[in-house]
Protein backbone atom coordinates (compact mmCIF):
# COMPACT_ATOMS: atom_id res chain seq x y z
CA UNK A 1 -8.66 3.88 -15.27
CA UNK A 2 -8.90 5.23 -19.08
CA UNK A 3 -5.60 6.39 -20.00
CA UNK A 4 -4.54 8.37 -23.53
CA UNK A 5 -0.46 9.12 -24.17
CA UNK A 6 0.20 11.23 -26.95
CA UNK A 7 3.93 11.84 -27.98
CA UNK A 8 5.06 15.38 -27.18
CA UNK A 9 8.30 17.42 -28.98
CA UNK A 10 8.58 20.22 -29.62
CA UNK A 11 6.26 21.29 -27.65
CA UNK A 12 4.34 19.10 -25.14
CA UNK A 13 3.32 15.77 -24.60
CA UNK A 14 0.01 15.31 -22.82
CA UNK A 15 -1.78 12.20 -21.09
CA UNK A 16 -5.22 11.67 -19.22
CA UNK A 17 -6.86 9.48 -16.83
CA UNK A 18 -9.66 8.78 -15.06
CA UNK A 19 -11.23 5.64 -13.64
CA UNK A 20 -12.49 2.68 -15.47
CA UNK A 21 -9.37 0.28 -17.99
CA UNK A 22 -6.50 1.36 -19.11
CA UNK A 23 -6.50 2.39 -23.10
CA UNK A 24 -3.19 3.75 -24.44
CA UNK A 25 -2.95 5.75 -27.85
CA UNK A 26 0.03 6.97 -29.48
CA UNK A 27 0.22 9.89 -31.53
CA UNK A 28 2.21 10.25 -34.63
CA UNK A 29 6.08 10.99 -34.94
CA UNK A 30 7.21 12.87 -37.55
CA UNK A 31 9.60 11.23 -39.94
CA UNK A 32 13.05 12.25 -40.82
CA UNK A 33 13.88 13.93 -44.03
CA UNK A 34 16.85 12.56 -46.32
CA UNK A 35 18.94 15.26 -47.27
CA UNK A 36 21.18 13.63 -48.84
CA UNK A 37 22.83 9.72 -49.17
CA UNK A 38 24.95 7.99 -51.11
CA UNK A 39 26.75 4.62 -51.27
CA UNK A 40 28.99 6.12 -54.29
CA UNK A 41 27.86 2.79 -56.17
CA UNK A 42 27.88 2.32 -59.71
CA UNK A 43 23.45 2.81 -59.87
CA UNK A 44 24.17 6.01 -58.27
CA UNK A 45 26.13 7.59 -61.41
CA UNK A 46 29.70 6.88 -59.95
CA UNK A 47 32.98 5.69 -62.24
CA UNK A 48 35.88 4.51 -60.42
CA UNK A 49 37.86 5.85 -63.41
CA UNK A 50 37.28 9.16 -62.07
CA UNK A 51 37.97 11.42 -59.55
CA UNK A 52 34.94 11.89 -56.46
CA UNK A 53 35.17 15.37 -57.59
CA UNK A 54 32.76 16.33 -60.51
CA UNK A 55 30.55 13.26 -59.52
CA UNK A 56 27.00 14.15 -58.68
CA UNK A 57 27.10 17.80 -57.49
CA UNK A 58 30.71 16.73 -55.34
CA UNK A 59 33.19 19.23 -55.41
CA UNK A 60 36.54 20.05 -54.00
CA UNK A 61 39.80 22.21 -53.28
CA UNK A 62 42.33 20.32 -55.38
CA UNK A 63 41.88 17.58 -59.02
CA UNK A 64 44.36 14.96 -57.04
CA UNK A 65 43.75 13.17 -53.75
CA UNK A 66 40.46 11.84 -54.10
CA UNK A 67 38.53 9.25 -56.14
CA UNK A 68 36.67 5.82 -55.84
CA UNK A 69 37.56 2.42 -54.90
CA UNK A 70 36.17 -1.10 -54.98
CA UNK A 71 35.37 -3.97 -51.80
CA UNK A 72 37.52 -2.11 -49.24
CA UNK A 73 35.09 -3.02 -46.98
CA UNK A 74 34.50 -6.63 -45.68
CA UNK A 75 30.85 -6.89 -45.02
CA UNK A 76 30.33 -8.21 -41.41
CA UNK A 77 26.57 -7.08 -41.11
CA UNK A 78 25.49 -9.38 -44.20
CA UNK A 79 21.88 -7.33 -43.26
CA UNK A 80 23.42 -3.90 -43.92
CA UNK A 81 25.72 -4.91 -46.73
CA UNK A 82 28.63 -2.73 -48.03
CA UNK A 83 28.34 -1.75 -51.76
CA UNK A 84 30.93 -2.40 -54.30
CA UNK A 85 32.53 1.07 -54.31
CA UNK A 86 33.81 3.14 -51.79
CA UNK A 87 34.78 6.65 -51.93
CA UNK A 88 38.75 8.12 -50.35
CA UNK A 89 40.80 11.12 -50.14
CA UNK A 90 44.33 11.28 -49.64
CA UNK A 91 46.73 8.53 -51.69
CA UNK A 92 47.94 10.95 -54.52
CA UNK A 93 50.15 14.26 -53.84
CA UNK A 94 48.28 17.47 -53.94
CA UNK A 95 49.01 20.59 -56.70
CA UNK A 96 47.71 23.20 -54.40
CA UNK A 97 50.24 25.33 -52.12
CA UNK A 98 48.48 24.70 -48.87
CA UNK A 99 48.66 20.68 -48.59
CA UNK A 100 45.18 20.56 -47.39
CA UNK A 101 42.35 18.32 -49.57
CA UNK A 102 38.69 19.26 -48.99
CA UNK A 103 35.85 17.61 -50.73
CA UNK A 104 32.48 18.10 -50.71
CA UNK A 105 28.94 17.32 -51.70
CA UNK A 106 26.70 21.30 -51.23
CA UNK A 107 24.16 20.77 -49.14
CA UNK A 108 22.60 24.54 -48.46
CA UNK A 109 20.07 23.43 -45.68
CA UNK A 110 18.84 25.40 -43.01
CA UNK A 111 17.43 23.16 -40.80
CA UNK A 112 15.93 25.52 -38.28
CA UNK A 113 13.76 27.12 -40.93
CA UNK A 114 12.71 23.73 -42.05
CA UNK A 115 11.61 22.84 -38.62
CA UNK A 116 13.51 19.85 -38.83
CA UNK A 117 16.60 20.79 -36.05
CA UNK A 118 18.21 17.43 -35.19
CA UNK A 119 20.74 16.77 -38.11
CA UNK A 120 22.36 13.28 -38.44
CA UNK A 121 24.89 13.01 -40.36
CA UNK A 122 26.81 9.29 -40.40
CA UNK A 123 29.03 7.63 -42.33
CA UNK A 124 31.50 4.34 -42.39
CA UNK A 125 35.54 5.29 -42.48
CA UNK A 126 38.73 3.60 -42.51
CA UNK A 127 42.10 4.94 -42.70
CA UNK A 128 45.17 2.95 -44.13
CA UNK A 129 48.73 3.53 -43.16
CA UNK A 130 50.92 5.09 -45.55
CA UNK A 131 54.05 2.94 -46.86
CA UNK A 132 56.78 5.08 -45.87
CA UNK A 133 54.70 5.14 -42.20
CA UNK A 134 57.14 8.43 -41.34
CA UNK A 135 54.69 10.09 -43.36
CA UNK A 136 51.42 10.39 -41.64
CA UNK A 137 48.99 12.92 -42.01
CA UNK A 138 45.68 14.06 -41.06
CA UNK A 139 42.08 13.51 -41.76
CA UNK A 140 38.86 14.77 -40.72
CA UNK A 141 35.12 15.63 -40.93
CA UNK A 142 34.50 18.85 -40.83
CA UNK A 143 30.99 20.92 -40.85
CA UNK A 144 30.66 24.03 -42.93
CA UNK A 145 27.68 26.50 -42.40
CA UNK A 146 26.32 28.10 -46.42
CA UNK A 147 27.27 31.98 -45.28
CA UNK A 148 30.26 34.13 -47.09
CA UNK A 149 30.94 30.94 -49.11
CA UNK A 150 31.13 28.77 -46.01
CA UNK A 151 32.53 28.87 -42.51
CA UNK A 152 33.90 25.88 -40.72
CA UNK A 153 31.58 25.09 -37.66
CA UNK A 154 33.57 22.51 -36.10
CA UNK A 155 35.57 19.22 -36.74
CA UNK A 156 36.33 15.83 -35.79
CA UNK A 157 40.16 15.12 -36.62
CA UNK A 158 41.58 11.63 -36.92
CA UNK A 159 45.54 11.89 -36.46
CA UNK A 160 47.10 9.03 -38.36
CA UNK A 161 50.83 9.62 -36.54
CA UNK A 162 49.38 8.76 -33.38
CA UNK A 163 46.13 7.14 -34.38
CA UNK A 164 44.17 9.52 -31.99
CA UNK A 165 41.14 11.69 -32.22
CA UNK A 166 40.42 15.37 -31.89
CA UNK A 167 37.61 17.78 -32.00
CA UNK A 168 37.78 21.28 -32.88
CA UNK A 169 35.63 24.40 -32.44
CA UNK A 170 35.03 27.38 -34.37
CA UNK A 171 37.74 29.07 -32.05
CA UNK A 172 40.07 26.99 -33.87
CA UNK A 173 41.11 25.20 -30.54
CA UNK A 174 42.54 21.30 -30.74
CA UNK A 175 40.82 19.32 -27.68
CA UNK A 176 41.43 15.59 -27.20
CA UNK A 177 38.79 13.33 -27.19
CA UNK A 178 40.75 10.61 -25.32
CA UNK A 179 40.28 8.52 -27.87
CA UNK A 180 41.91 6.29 -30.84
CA UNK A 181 41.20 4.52 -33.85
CA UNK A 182 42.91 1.49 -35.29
CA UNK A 183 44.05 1.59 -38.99
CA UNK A 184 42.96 -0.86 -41.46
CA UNK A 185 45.55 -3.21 -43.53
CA UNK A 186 45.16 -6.97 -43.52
CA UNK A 187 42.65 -6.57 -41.10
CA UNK A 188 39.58 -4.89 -42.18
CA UNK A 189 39.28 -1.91 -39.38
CA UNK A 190 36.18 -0.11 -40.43
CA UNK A 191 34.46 3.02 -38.19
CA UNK A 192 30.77 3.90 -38.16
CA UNK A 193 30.86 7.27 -37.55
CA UNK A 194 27.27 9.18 -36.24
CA UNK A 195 27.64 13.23 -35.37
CA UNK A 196 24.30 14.34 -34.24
CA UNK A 197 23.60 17.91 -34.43
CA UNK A 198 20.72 19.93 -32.71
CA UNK A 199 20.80 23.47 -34.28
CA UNK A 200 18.32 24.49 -32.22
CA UNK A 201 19.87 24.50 -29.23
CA UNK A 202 23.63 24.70 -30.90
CA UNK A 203 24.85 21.57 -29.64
CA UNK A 204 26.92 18.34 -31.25
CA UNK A 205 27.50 15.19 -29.99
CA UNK A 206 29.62 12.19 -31.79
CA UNK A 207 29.73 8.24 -31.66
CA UNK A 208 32.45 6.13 -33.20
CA UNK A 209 31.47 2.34 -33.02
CA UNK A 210 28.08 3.39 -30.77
CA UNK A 211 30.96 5.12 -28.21
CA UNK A 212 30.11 8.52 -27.64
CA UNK A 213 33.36 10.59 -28.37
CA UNK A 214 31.86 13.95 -27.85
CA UNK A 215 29.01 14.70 -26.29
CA UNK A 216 27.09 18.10 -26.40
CA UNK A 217 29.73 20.53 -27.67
CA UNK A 218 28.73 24.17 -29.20
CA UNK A 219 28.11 24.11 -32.48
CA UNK A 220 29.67 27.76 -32.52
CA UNK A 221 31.15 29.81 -30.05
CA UNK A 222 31.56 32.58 -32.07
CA UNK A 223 27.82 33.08 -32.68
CA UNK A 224 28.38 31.93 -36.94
CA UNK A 225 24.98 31.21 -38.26
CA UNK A 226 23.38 28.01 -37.69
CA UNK A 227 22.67 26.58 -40.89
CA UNK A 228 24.50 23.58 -42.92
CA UNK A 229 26.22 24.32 -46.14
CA UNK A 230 28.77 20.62 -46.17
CA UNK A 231 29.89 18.23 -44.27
CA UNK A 232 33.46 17.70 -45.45
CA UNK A 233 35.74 15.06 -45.81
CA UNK A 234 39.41 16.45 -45.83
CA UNK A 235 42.96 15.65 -45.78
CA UNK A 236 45.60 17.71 -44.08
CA UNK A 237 49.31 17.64 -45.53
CA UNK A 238 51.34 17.47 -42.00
CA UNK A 239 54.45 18.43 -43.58
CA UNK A 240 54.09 20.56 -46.15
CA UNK A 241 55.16 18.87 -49.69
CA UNK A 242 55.78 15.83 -47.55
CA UNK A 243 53.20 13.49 -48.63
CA UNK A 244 52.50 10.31 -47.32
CA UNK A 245 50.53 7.84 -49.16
CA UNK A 246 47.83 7.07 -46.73
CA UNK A 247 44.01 7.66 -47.28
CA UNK A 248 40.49 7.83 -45.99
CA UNK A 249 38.36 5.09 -47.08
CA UNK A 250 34.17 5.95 -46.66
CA UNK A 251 31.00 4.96 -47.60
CA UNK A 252 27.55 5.21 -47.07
CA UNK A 253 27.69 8.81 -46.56
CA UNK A 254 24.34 10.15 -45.31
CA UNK A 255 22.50 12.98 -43.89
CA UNK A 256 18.91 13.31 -42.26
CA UNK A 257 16.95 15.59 -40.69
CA UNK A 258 14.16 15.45 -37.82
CA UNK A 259 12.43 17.69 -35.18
CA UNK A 260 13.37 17.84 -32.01
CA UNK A 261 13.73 15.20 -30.10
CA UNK A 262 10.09 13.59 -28.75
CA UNK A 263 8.98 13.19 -25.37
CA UNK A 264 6.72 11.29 -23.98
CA UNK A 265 4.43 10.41 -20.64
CA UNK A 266 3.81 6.92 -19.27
CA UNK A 267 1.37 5.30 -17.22
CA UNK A 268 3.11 3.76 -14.98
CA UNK A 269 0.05 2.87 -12.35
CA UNK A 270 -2.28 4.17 -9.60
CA UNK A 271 -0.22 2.98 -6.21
CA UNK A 272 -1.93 2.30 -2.88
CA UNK A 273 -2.33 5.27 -1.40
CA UNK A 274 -4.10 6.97 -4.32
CA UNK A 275 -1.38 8.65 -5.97
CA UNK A 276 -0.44 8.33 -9.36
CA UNK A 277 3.36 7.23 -11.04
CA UNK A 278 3.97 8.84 -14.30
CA UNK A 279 7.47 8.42 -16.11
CA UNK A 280 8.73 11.33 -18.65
CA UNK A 281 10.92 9.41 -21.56
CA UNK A 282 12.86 12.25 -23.44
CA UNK A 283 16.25 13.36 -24.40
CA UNK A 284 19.15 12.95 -21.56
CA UNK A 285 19.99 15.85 -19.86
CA UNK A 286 16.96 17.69 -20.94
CA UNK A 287 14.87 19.38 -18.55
CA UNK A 288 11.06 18.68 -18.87
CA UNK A 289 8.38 20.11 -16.34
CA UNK A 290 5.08 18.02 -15.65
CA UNK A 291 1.63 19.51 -15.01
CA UNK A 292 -1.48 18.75 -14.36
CA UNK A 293 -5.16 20.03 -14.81
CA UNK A 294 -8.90 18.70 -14.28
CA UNK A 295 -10.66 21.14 -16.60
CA UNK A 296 -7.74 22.20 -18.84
CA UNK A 297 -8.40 26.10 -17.62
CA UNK A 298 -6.28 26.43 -14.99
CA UNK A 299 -2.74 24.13 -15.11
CA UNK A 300 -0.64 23.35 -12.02
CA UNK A 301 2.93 22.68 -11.95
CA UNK A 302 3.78 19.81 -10.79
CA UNK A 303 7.61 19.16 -11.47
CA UNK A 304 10.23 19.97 -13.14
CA UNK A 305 13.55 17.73 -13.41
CA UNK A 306 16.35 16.84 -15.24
CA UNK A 307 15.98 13.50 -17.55
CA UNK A 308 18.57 10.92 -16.22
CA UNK A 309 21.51 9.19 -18.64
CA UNK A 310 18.79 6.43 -20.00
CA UNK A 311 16.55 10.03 -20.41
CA UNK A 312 13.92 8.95 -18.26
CA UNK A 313 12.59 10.13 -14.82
CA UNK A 314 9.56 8.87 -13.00
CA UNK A 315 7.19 11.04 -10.80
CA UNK A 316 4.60 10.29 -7.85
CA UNK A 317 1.42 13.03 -8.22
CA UNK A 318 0.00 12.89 -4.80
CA UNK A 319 -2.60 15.23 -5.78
CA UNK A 320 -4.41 12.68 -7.50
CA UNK A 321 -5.68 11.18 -4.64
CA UNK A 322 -7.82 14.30 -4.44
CA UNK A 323 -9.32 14.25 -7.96
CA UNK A 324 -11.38 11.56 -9.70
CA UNK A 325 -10.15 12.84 -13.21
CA UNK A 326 -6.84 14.66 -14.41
CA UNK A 327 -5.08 15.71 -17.30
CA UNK A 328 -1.43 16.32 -17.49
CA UNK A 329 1.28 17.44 -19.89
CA UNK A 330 5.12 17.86 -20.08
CA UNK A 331 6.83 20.47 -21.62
CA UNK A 332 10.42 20.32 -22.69
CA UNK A 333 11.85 23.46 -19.90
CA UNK A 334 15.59 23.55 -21.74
């Protein structure tokens, strides 16, 4: 049989057959768009004499508590090296009244308009103890949208008293992830950090080490718009004038862009009795619906499921026993 499996997202993915050898093509992805990375190194304009603030469009709430640091990291991956400089907040005692640090690079990107939905943002952390360790406060990522000057979408929060780690909503609502993080010291104790955002379908998900933390959270409850303004790092005084002298290590600080997640359909093979096994490879938890035509007039629906944890189901089209020729397409249901 002559088969031809073109990659589908956003809309569909299609595939044919009829009889004679098998033939696959693949159509194109689309490629993600930078938006914006940095390793904070030297070739990138950064002086560890200064402040992270004021540094290549990076701004911030407050001139103390942040700045630049050299080979915090030990390089384990020696094919993904660590640069020389790393960025931090936290260390130095704040002058503002609030005891809260936020820094930030402006990113103004609507990602819906730019038909480019699926936001990545990742980055590599650490956090080191403070000294006087009866002095430990917060940290965390937090996502800003661009309207009225920026309003916080949600936040991952990384509790250095306890070592464990939170997520927050736009309701302003702590929930436990049920997870913890180790501090560095002697020991190098680096994170990578993904948070994978779909503001199409206002949903966030989170991996720390490749271990999903969150998975699928609103983006907003309170129906903010769905647009990205910064992605903040930020440290949070827990006792007010208090200080402890711990800090937030990162680097390689990055955010992409894509469409939607891609689908595909796979010839699996014609079985004995005549029917035909296709397999749907998409996004997990997805729902994708598979139909079929022979003239591509009329279509027929065939199924419609719910891709499994590996995002994959397979499907048996009986029908084709009754048809020497058929063309079929999925379509991404919700």
């Amino acid at each position: 049989m002559d088969l031809v499996r073109f990659l589908g997202g956003p809309a569909a993915a299609w595939l044919l057959f009829s009889s004679g050898t098998v033939f696959c093509a693949y159509g194109a992805v689309a490629q993600s768009t930078n938006v914006y990375a940095t390793g904070f190194e030297r070739s990138d304009g950064f002086d560890t004499r200064l402040t992270l603030i004021g540094q290549d469009g990076w701004t911030g709430t407050d001139v103390n508590g942040n700045g630049l640091v050299t080979n915090f990291f030990v390089n384990t991956t020696p094919q993904l090296p660590f640069g020389q400089q790393q960025a931090f907040v936290g260390f130095y005692p704040l002058t503002n009244a609030d005891g809260t640090l936020n820094v930030w690079r402006p990113l103004n990107y609507d990602p819906v308009a730019a038909g480019l939905p699926i936001v990545t943002f990742s980055v590599t952390m650490a956090i080191y103890d403070s000294t006087n360790t009866t002095t430990r406060d917060f940290f965390r990522w937090s996502v800003y949208n661009s309207d009225n000057d920026g309003e916080r979408l949600f936040s991952l929060e990384f509790d250095n008293g306890d070592r464990t780690i939170f997520y927050q909503g736009d309701d302003g609502v702590f929930v436990p992830t049920g997870f913890a993080f180790e501090r560095s010291g002697r020991e190098d104790k680096h994170y990578d950090l993904v948070v994978t955002m779909d503001f199409a379908h206002n949903l966030w998900s989170a991996t720390f080490n490749d271990v999903v933390i969150v998975d699928s959270k609103p983006i907003t409850t309170t129906g903010l718009a769905l647009n990205l303004g910064d992605i903040d790092a930020v440290w949070v005084n827990r006792d007010l004038g208090l200080y402890g002298n711990n800090y937030m290590v990162f680097d390689n600080y990055s955010v992409t862009a894509e469409p939607s997640y891609p689908f595909w359909l796979d010839p699996v093979q014609r079985l004995n009795s005549g029917a035909f096994l296709l397999r749907l490879t998409g996004e997990p938890g997805r729902q994708y619906a598979i139909d079929v035509t022979s003239d591509f007039v009329d279509w027929f629906a065939l199924k419609t499921n719910t891709a499994a944890t590996d995002g994959r189901f397979d499907f048996q089209d009986t029908t084709a026993t009754n048809y020497s020729h058929s063309f079929y397409r999925a379509r991404l249901v919700q």
